[in-house]
N, C-alpha and C. Protein backbone atom coordinates (compact mmCIF):
# COMPACT_ATOMS: atom_id res chain seq x y z
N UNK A 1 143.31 112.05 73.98
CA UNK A 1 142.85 111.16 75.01
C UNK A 1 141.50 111.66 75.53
N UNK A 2 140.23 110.89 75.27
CA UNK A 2 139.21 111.30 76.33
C UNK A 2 138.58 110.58 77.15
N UNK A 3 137.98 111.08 77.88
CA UNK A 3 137.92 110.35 79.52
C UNK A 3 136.02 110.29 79.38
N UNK A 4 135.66 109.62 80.31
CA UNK A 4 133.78 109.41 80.19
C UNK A 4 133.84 110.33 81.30
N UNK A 5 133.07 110.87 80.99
CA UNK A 5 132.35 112.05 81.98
C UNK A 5 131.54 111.60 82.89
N UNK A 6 130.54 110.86 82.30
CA UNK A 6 129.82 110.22 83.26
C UNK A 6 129.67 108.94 83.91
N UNK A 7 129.08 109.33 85.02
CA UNK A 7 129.59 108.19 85.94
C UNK A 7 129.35 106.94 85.49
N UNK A 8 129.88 105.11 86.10
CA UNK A 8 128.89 104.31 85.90
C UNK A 8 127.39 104.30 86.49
N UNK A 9 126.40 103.04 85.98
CA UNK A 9 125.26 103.38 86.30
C UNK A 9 125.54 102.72 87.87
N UNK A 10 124.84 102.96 88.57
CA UNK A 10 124.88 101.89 90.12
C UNK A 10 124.25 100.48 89.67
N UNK A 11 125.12 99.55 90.20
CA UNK A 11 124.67 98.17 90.16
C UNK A 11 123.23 97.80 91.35
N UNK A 12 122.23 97.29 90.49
CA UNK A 12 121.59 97.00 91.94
C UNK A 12 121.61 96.17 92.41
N UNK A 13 121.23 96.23 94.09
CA UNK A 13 121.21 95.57 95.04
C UNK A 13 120.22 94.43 95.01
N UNK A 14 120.66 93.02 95.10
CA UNK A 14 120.04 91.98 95.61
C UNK A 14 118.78 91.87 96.58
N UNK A 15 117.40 91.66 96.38
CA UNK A 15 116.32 91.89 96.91
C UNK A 15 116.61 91.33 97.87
N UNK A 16 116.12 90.82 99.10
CA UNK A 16 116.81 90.09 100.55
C UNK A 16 115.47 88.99 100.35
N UNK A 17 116.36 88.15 100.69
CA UNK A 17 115.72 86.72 100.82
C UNK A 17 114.93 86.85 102.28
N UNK A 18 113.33 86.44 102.08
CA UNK A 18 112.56 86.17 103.56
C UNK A 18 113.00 85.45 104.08
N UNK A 19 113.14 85.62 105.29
CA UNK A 19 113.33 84.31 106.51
C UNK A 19 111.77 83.91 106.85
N UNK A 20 112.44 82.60 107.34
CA UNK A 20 111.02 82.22 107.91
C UNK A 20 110.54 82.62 108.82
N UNK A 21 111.33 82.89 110.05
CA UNK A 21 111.01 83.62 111.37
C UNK A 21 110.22 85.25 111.20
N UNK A 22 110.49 85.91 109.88
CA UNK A 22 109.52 86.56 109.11
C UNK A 22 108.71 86.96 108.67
N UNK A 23 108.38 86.16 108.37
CA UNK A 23 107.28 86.16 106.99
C UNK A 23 105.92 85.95 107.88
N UNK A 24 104.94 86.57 107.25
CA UNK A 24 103.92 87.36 107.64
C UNK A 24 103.01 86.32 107.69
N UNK A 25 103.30 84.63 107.08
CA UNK A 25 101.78 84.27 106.97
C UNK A 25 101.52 83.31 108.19
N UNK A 26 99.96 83.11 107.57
CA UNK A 26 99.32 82.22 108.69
C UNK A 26 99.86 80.80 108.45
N UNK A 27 100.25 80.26 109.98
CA UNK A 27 100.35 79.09 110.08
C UNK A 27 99.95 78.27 111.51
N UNK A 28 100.16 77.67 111.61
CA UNK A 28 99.75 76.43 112.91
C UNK A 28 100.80 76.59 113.83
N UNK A 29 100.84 76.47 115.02
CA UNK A 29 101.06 76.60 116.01
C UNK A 29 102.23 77.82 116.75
N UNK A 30 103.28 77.55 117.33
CA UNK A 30 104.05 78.79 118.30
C UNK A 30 104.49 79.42 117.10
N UNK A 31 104.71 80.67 116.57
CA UNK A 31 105.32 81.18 115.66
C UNK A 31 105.35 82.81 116.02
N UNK A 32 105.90 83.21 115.11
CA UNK A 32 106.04 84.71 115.09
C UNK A 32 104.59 85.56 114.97
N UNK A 33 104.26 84.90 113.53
CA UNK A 33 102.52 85.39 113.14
C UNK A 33 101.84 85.56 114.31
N UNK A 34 101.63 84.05 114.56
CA UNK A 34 100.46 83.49 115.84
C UNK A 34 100.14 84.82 117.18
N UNK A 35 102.12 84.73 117.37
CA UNK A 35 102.44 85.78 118.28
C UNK A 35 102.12 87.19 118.01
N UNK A 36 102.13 87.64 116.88
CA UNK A 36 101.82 89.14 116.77
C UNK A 36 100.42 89.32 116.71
N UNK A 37 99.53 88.57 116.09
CA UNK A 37 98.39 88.64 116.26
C UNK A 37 97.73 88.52 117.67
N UNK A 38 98.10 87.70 118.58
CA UNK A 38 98.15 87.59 119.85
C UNK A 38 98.03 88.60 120.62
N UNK A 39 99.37 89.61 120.58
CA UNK A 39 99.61 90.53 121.07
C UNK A 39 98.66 91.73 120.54
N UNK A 40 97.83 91.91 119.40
CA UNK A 40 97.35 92.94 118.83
C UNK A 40 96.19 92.97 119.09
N UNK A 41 95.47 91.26 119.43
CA UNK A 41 94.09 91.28 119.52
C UNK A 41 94.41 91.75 121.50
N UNK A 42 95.08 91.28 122.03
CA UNK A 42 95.40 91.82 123.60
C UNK A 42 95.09 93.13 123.78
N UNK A 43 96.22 93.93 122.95
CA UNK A 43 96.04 95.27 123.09
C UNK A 43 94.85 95.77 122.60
N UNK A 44 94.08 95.27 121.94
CA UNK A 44 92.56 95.91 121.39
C UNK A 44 91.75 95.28 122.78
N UNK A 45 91.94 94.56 123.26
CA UNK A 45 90.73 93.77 124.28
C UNK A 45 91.28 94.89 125.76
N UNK A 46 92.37 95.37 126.07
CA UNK A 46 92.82 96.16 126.84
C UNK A 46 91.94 97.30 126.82
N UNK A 47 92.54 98.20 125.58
CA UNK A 47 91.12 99.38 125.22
C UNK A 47 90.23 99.40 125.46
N UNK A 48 89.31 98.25 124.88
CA UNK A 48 87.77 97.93 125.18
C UNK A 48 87.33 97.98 126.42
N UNK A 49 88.18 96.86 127.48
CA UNK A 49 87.86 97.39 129.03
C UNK A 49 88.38 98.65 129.35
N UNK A 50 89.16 99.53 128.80
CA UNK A 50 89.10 101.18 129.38
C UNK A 50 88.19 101.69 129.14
N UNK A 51 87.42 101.66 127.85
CA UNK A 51 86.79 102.26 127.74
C UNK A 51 85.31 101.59 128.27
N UNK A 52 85.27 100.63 128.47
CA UNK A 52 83.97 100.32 129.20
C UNK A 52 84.27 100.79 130.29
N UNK A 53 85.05 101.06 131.13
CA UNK A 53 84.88 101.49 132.11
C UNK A 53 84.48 102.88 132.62
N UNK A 54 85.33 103.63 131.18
CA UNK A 54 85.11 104.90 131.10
C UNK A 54 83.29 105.32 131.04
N UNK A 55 82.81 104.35 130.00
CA UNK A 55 81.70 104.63 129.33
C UNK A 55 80.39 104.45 130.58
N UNK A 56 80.85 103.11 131.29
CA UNK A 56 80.04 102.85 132.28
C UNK A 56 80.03 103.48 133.82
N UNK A 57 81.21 103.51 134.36
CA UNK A 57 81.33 104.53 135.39
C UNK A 57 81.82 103.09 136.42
N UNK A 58 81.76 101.41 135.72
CA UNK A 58 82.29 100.73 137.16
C UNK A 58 83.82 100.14 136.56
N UNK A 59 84.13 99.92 137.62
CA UNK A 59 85.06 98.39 136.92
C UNK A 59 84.74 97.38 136.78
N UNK A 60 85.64 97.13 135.83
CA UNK A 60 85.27 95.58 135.19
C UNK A 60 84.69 94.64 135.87
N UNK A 61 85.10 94.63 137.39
CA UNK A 61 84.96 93.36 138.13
C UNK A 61 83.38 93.52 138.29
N UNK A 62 83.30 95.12 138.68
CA UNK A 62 81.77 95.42 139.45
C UNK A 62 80.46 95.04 138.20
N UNK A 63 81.47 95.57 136.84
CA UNK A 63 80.55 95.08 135.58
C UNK A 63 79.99 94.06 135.19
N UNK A 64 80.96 92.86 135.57
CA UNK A 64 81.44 91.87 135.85
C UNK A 64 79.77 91.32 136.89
N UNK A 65 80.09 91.72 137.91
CA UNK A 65 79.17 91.26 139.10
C UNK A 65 79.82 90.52 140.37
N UNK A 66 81.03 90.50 140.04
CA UNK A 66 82.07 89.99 140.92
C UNK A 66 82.55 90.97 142.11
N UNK A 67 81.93 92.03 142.03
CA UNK A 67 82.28 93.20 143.33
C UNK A 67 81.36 94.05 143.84
């Protein structure tokens, strides 16, 4: 009687289907994309006034001309 020594191979796993709520591309109006880009160009426009402020010595408003 002999027996297999070695193991089976592993079956692979099913790639995962994209959702739409997902998926990375550009489209037209409220979406996920729209939204992350949103949020990324925010946080870069945030920076920019720190560091103008840093760079210049006023705040924004005074930079501005509003103070």
């Amino acid at each position: 009687m002999t027996q297999n020594a070695s193991p089976a191979a592993p079956t692979p796993s099913p790639s995962p289907v994209p959702d739409s709520a997902t998926e990375a591309t550009p489209s037209f109006g409220w979406n996920p994309y729209a939204e992350r880009m949103n949020g990324r160009f925010a946080m870069v426009g945030f920076v920019a006034l720190l560091l103008l402020e840093l760079v210049t010595g006023q705040t924004f408003w005074a930079w501005l001309g509003l103070r």
